[in-house]
Protein backbone atom coordinates (compact mmCIF):
# COMPACT_ATOMS: atom_id res chain seq x y z
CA UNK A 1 -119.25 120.84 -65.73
CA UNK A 2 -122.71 120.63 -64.49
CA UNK A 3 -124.66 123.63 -64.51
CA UNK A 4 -124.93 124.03 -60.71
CA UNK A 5 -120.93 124.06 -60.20
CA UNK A 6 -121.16 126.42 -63.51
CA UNK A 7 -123.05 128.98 -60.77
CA UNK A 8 -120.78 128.61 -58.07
CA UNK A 9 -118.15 129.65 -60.46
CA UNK A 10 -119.70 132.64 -62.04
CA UNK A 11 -120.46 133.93 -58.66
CA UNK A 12 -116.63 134.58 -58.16
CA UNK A 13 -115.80 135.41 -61.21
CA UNK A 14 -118.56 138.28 -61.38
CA UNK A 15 -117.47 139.46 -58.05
CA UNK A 16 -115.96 143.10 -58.57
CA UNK A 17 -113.31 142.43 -55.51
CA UNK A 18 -112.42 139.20 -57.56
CA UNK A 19 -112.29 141.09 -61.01
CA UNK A 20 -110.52 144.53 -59.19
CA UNK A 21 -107.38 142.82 -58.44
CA UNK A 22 -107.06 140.38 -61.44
CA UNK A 23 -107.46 136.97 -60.42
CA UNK A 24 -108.76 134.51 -62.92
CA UNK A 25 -110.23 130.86 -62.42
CA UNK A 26 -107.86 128.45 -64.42
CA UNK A 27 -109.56 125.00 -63.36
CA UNK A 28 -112.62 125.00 -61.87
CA UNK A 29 -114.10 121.44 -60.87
CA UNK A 30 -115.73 119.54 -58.54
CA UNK A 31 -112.57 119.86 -55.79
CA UNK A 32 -109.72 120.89 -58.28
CA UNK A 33 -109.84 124.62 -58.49
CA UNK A 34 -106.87 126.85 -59.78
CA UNK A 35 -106.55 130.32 -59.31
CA UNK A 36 -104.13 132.35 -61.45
CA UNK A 37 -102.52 136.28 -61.11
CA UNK A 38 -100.27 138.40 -63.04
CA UNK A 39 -98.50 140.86 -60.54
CA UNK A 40 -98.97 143.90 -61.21
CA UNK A 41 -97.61 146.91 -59.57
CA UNK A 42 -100.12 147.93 -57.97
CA UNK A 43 -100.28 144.51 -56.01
CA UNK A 44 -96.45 145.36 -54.47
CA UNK A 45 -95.85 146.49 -51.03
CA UNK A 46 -92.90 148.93 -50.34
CA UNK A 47 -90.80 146.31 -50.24
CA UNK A 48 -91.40 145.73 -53.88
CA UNK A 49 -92.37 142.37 -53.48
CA UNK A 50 -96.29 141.24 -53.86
CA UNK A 51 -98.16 142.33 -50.76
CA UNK A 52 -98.97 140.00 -47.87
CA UNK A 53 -102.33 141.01 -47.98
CA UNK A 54 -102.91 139.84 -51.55
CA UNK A 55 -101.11 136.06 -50.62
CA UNK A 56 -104.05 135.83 -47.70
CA UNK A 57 -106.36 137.14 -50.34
CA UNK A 58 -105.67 134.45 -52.63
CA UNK A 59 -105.17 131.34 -50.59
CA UNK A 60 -108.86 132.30 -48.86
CA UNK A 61 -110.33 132.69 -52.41
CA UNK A 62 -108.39 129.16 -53.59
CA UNK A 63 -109.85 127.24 -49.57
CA UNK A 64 -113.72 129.14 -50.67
CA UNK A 65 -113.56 128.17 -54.38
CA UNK A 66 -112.40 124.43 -53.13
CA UNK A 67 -115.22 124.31 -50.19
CA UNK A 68 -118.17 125.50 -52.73
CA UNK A 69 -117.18 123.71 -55.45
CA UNK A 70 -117.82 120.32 -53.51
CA UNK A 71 -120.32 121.59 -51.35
CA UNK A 72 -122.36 123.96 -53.77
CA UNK A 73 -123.45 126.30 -51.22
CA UNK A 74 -122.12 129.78 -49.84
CA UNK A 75 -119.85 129.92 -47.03
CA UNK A 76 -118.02 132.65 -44.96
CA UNK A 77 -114.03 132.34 -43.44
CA UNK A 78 -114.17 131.89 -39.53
CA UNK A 79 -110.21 131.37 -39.32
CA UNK A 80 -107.54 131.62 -41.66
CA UNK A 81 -103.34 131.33 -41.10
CA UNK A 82 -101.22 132.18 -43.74
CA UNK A 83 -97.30 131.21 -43.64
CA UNK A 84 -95.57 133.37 -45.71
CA UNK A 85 -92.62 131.06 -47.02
CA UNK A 86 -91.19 132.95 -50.14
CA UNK A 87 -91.28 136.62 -51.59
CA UNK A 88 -92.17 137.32 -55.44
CA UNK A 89 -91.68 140.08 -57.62
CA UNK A 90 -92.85 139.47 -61.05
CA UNK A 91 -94.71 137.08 -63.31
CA UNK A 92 -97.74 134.84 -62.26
CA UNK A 93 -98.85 133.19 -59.19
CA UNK A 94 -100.88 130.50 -58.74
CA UNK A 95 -103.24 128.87 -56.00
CA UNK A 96 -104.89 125.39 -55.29
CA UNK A 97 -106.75 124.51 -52.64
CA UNK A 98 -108.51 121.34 -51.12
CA UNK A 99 -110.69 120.16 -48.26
CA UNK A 100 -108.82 118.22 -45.34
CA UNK A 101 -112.17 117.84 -43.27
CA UNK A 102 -115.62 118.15 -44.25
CA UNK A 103 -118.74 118.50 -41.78
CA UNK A 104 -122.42 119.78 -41.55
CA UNK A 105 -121.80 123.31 -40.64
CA UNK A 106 -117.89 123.43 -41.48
CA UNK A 107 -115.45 122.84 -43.52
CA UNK A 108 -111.40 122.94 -43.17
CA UNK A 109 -109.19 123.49 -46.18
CA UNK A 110 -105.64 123.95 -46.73
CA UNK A 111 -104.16 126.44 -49.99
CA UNK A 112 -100.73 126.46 -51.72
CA UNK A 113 -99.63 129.58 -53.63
CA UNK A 114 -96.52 128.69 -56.01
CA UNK A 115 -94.66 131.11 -58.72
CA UNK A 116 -94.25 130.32 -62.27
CA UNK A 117 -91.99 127.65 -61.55
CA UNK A 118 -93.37 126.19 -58.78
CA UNK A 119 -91.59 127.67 -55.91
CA UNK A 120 -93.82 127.50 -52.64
CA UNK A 121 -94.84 131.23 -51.48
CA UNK A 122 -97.46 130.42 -49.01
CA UNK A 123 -99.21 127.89 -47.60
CA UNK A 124 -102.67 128.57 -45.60
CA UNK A 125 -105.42 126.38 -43.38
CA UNK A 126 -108.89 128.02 -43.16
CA UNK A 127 -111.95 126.91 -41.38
CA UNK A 128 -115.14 128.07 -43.17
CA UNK A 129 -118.80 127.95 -42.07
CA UNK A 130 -120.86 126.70 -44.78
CA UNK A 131 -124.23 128.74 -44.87
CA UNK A 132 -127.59 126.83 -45.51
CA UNK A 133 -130.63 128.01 -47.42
């Protein structure tokens, strides 16, 4: 891993929203990033089931971590649509992104969260603005 792409990965990892709810960076390469979280309790809604709110959390971290790791500069969510396809209770989830179109100025990325064994829980398409120094 070059040291640039080394940055770009720090600078989630060191975030305290990132740390707060648990997530951790499994892969994180040139477009192949993995994003992993235990659910906790504290992460269920009052359904008892993990929170919509933390599935759109994680497949817009998974479509950022995919657009900066190939484009190795910041970038901010303009639109994101999350289809919620599958609750989950327990154990680990996982997220992947990758880049379906990239231009200039934006970028547009699809995410797939999937349990433990690989069930499909949500699926979202972002667009993201890439900012330039």
């Amino acid at each position: 891993m070059s040291k640039r792409i080394e940055d770009v990965r720090k600078s989630f990892e060191n975030s305290p929203f990132f740390t707060h709810i648990g997530f951790e960076i499994v892969e994180f390469e040139e477009g192949n990033t993995r994003l992993k979280l235990p659910i906790t309790s504290e992460l269920l809604n009052a359904n008892d089931s993990l929170h919509g709110g933390v599935h759109a959390t994680m497949l817009d971290l998974s479509l950022g971590m995919a657009v900066r790791s190939v484009t190795k500069t910041r970038c901010t969510t303009i639109s994101l649509n999350v289809n919620y396809l599958s609750p989950s209770t327990e154990g680990v989830v996982f997220a992947t992104g990758r880049i379906l179109k990239q231009g200039y100025r934006m970028v547009v990325a699809e995410a797939e969260m999937v349990d433990e064994a690989g069930n499909m829980l949500a699926k979202g398409i972002g667009t993201y603005k890439l900012i330039r120094d």
